[in-house]
C-alpha atoms as a PDB file:
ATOM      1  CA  UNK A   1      38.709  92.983 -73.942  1.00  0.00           C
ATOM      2  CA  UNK A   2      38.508  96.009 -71.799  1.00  0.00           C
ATOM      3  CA  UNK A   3      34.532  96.614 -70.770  1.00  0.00           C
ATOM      4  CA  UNK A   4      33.449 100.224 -72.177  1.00  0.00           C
ATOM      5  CA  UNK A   5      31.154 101.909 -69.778  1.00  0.00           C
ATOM      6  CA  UNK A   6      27.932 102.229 -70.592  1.00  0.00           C
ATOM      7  CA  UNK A   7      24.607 100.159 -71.096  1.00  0.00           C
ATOM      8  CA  UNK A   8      24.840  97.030 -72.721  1.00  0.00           C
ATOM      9  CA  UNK A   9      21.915  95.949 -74.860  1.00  0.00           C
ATOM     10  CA  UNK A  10      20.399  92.778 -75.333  1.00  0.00           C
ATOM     11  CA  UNK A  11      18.250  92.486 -78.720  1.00  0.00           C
ATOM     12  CA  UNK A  12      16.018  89.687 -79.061  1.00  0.00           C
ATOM     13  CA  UNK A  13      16.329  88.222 -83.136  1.00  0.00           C
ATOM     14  CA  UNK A  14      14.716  85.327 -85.065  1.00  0.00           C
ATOM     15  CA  UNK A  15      15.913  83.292 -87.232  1.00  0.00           C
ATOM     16  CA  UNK A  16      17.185  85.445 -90.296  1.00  0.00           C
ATOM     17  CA  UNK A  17      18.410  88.434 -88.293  1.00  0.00           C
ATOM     18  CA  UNK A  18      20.535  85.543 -86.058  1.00  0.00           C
ATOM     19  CA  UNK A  19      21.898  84.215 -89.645  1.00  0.00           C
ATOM     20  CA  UNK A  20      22.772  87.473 -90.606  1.00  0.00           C
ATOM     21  CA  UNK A  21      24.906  87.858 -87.279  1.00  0.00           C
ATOM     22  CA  UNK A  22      27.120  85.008 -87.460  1.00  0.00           C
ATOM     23  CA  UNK A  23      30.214  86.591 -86.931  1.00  0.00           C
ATOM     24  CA  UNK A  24      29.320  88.234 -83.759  1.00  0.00           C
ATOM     25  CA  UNK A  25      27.969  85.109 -82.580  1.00  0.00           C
ATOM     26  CA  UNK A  26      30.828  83.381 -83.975  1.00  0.00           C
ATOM     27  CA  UNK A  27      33.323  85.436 -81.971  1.00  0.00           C
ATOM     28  CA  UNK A  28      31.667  85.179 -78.476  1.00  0.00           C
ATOM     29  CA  UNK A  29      31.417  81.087 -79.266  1.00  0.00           C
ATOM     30  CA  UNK A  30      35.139  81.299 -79.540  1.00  0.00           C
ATOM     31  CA  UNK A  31      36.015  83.495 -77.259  1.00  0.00           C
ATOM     32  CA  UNK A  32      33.847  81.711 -74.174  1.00  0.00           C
ATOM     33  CA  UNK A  33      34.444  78.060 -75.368  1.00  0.00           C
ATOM     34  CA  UNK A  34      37.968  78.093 -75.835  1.00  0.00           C
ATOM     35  CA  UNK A  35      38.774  78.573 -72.014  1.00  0.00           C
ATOM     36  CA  UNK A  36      38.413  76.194 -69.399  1.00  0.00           C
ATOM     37  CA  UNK A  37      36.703  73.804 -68.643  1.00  0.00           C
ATOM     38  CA  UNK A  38      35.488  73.892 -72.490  1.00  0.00           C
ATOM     39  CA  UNK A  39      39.360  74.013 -74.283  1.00  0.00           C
ATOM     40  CA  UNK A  40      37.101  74.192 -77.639  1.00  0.00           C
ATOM     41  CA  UNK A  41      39.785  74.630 -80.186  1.00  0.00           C
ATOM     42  CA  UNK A  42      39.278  76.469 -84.200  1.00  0.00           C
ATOM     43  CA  UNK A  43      38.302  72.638 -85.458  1.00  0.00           C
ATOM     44  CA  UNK A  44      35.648  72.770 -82.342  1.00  0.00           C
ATOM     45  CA  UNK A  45      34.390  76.182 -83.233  1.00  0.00           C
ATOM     46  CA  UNK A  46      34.484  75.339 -87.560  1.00  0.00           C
ATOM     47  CA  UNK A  47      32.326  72.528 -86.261  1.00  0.00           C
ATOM     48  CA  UNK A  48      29.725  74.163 -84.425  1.00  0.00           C
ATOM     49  CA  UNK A  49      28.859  76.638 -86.942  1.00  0.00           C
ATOM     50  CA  UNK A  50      28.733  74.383 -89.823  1.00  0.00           C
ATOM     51  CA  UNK A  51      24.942  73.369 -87.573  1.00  0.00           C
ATOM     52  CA  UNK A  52      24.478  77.065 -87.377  1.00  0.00           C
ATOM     53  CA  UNK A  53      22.760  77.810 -90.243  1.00  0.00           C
ATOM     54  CA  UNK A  54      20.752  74.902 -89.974  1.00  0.00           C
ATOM     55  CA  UNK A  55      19.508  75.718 -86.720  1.00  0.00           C
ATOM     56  CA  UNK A  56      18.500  79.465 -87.467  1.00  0.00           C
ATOM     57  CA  UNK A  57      16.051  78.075 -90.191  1.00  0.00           C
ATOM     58  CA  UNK A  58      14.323  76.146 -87.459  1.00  0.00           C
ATOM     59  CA  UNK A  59      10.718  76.537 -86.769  1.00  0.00           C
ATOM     60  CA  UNK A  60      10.619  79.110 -83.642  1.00  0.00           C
ATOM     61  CA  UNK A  61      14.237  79.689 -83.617  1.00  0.00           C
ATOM     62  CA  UNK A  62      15.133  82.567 -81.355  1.00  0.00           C
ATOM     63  CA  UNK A  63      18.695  84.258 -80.311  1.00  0.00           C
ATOM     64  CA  UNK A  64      19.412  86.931 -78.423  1.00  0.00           C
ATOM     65  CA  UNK A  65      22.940  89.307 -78.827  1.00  0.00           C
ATOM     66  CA  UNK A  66      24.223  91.452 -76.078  1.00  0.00           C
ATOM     67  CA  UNK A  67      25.939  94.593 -77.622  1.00  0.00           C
ATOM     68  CA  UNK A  68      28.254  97.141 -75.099  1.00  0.00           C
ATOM     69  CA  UNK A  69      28.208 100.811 -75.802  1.00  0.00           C
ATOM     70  CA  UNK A  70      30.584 100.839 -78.499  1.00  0.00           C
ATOM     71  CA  UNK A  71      28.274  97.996 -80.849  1.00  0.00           C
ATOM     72  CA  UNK A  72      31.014  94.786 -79.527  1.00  0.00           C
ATOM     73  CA  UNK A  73      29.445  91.884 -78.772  1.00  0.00           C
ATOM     74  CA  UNK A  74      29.507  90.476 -75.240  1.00  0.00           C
ATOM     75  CA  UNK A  75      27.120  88.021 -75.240  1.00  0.00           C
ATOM     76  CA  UNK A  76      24.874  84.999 -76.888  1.00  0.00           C
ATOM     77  CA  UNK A  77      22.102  82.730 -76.537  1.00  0.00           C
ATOM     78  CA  UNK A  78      20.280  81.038 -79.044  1.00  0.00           C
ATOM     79  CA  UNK A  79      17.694  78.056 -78.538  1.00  0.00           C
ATOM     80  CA  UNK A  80      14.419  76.215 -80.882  1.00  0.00           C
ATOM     81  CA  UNK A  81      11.828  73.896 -79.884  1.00  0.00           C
ATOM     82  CA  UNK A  82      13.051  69.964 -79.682  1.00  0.00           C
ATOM     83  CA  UNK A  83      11.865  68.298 -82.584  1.00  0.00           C
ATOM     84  CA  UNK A  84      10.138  64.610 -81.797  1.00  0.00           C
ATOM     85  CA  UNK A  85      13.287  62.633 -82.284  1.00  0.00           C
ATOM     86  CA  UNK A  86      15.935  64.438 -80.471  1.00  0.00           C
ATOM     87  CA  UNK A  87      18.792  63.368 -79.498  1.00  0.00           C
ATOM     88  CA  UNK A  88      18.724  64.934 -76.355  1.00  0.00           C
ATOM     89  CA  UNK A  89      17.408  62.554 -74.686  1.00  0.00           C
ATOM     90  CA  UNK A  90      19.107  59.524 -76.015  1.00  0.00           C
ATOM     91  CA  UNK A  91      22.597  61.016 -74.289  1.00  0.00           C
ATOM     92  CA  UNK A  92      21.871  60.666 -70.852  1.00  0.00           C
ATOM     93  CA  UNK A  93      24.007  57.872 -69.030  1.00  0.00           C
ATOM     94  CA  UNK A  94      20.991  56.735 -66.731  1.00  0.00           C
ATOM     95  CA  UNK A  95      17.223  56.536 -68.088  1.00  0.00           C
ATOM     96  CA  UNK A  96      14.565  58.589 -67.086  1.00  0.00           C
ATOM     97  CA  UNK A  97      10.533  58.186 -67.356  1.00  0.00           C
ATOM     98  CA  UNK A  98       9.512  58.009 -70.767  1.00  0.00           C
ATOM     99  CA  UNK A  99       6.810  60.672 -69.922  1.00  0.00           C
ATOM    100  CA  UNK A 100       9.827  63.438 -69.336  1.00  0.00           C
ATOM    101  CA  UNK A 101      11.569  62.143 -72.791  1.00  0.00           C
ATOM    102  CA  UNK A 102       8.290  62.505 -74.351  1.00  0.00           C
ATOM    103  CA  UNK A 103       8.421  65.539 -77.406  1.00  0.00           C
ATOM    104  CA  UNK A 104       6.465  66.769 -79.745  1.00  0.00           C
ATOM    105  CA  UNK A 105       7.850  69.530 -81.465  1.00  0.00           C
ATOM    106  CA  UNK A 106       6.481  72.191 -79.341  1.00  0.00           C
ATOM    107  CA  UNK A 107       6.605  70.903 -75.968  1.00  0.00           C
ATOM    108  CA  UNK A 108      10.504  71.552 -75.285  1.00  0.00           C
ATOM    109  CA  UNK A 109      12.431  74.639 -76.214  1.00  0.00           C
ATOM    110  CA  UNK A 110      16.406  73.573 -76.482  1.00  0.00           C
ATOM    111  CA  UNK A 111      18.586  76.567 -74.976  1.00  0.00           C
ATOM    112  CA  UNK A 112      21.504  75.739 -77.671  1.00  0.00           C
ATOM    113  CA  UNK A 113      24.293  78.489 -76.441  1.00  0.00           C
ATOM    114  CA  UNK A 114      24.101  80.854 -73.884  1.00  0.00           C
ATOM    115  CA  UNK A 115      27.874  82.791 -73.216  1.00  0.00           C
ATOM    116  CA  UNK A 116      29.154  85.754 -72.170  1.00  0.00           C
ATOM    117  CA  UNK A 117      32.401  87.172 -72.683  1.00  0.00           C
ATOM    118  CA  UNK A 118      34.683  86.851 -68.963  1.00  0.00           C
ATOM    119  CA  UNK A 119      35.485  90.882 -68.924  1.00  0.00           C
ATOM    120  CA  UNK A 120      31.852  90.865 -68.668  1.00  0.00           C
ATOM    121  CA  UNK A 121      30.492  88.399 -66.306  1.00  0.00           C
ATOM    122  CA  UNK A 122      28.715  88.549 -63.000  1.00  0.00           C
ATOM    123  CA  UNK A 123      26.847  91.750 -64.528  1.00  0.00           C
ATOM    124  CA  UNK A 124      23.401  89.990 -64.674  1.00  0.00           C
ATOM    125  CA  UNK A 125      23.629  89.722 -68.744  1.00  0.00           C
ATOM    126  CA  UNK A 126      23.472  85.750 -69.383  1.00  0.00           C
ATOM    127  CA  UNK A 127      20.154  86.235 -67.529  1.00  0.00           C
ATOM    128  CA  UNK A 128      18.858  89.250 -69.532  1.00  0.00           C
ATOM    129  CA  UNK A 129      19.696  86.623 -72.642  1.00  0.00           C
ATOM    130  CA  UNK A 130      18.436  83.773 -71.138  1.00  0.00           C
ATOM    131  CA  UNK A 131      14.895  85.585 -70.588  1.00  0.00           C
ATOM    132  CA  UNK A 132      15.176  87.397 -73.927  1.00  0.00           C
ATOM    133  CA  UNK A 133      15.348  84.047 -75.247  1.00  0.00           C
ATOM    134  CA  UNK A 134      12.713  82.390 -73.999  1.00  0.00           C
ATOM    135  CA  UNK A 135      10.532  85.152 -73.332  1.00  0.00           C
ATOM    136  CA  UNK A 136       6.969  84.478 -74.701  1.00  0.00           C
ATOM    137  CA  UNK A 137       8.101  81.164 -75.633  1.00  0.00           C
ATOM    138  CA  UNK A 138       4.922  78.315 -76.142  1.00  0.00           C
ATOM    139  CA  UNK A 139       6.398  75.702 -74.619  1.00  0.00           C
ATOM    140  CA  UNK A 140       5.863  74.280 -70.869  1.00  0.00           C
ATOM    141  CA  UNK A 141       9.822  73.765 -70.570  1.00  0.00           C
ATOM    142  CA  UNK A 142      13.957  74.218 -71.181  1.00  0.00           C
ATOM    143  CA  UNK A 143      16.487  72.069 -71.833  1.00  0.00           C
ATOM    144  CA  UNK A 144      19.692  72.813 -71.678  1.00  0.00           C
ATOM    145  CA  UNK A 145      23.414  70.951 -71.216  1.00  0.00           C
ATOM    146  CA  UNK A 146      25.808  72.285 -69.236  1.00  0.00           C
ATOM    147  CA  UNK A 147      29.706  71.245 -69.188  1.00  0.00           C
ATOM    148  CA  UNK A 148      29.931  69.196 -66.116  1.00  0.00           C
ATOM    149  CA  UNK A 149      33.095  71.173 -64.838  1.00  0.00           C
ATOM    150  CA  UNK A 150      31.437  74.301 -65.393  1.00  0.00           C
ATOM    151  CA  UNK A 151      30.614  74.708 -61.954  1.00  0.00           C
ATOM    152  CA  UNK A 152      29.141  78.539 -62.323  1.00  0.00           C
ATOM    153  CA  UNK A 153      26.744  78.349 -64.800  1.00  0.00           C
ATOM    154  CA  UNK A 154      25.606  75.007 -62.982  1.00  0.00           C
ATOM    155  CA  UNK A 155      24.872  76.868 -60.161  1.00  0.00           C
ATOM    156  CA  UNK A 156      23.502  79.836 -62.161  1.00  0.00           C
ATOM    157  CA  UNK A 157      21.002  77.708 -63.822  1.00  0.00           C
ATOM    158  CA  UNK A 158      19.804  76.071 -60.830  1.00  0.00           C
ATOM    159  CA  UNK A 159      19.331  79.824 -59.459  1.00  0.00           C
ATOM    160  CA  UNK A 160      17.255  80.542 -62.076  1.00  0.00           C
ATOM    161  CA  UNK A 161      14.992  76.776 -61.824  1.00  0.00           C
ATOM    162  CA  UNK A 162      16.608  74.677 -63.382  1.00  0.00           C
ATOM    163  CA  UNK A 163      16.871  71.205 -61.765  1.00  0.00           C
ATOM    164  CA  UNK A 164      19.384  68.394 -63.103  1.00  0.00           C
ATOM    165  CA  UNK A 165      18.142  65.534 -64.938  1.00  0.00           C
ATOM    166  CA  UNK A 166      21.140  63.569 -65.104  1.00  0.00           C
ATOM    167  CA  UNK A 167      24.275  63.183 -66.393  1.00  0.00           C
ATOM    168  CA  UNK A 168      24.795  62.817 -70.489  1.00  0.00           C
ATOM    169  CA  UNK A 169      27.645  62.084 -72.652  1.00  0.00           C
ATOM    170  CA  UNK A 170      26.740  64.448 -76.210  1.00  0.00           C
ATOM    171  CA  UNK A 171      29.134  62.124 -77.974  1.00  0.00           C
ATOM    172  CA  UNK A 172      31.498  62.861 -80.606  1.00  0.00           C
ATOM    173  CA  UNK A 173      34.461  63.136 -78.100  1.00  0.00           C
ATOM    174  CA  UNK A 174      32.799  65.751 -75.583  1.00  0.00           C
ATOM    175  CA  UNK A 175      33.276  65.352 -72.178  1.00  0.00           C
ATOM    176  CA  UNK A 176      30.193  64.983 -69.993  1.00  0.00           C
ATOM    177  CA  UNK A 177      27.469  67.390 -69.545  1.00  0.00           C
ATOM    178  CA  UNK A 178      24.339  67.741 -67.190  1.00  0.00           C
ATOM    179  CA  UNK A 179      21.125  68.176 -68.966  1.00  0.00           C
ATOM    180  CA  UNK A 180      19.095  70.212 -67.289  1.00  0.00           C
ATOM    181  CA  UNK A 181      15.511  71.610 -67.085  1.00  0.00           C
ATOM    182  CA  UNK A 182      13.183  74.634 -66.209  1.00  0.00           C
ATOM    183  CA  UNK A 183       9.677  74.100 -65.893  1.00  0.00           C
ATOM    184  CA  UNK A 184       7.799  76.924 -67.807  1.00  0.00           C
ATOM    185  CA  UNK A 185       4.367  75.603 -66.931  1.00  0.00           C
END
């Protein structure tokens, strides 16, 4: 994809409006996850979105969808609040205090996706999602995982505040990931 000039706009949606964009969503997911170090393949992608619609009727769901001039979209995040028994947690290869594990529902908000398109990157817009995301959000942190060989958005994250928390292993075939966290409060 050839960038258009022009502004690109990022639109904060809930839960519905997110639902009702599924193939724009859809098509950055594939796009982004199907290069390196990700390799996600049609199976990977068929897989991901059969949670999608799940996840949009969570409680406090939130995505965000960057849009260039000509209405393509060139970016995604999407993210809810960890519910108590998370699995989150329960994937990392080393244990941590059980006060950090603790959740309650409102205490975490999960950063599912964040991607942007590669004719687009380095423009600043995974951080105008990231912030549209969580902007406002009631919760006194982020969670994310991060691919362990994606080496950029490692070190993006950790330029915005995230720290690492450790290594995890997501199961169901992945290869490892680094969860990591943003204090909000």
């Amino acid at each position: 994809m050839t960038p258009l000039p022009g502004t690109v706009t990022v639109t904060r949606l809930d839960g519905p409006a997110t639902a009702r964009a599924e193939e724009a969503f859809r098509t950055v997911y594939a796009e982004v996850f199907a290069e390196p170090p990700h390799h996600e393949t049609d199976d990977d992608v068929a897989h991901a979105f059969r949670r999608f619609a799940a996840q949009t009727r969570r409680a406090g769901f939130r995505g965000a969808l960057a849009r260039d001039g000509a209405g393509n979209p060139v970016g995604i995040a999407y993210g809810h609040p960890l519910p108590p028994e998370t699995p989150w947690w329960g994937n990392l290869l080393e244990p941590v205090d059980a006060e950090l594990r603790r959740e309650d529902g409102q205490r975490t908000f999960g950063l599912m996706e964040l991607a942007v398109r590669g004719a687009w990157r380095r423009r600043g817009i995974a951080r105008r999602l990231h912030d549209a995301v969580i902007a406002g959000v009631d919760c006194e942190r982020v969670l994310l995982n991060v691919h362990s060989g994606n080496t950029a958005a490692a070190a993006a994250y950790r330029s915005w505040g995230y720290g690492r928390v450790g290594a995890a292993d997501p199961g169901e075939g992945a290869d490892l990931h680094d969860l990591m966290l943003l204090p909000l409060r």
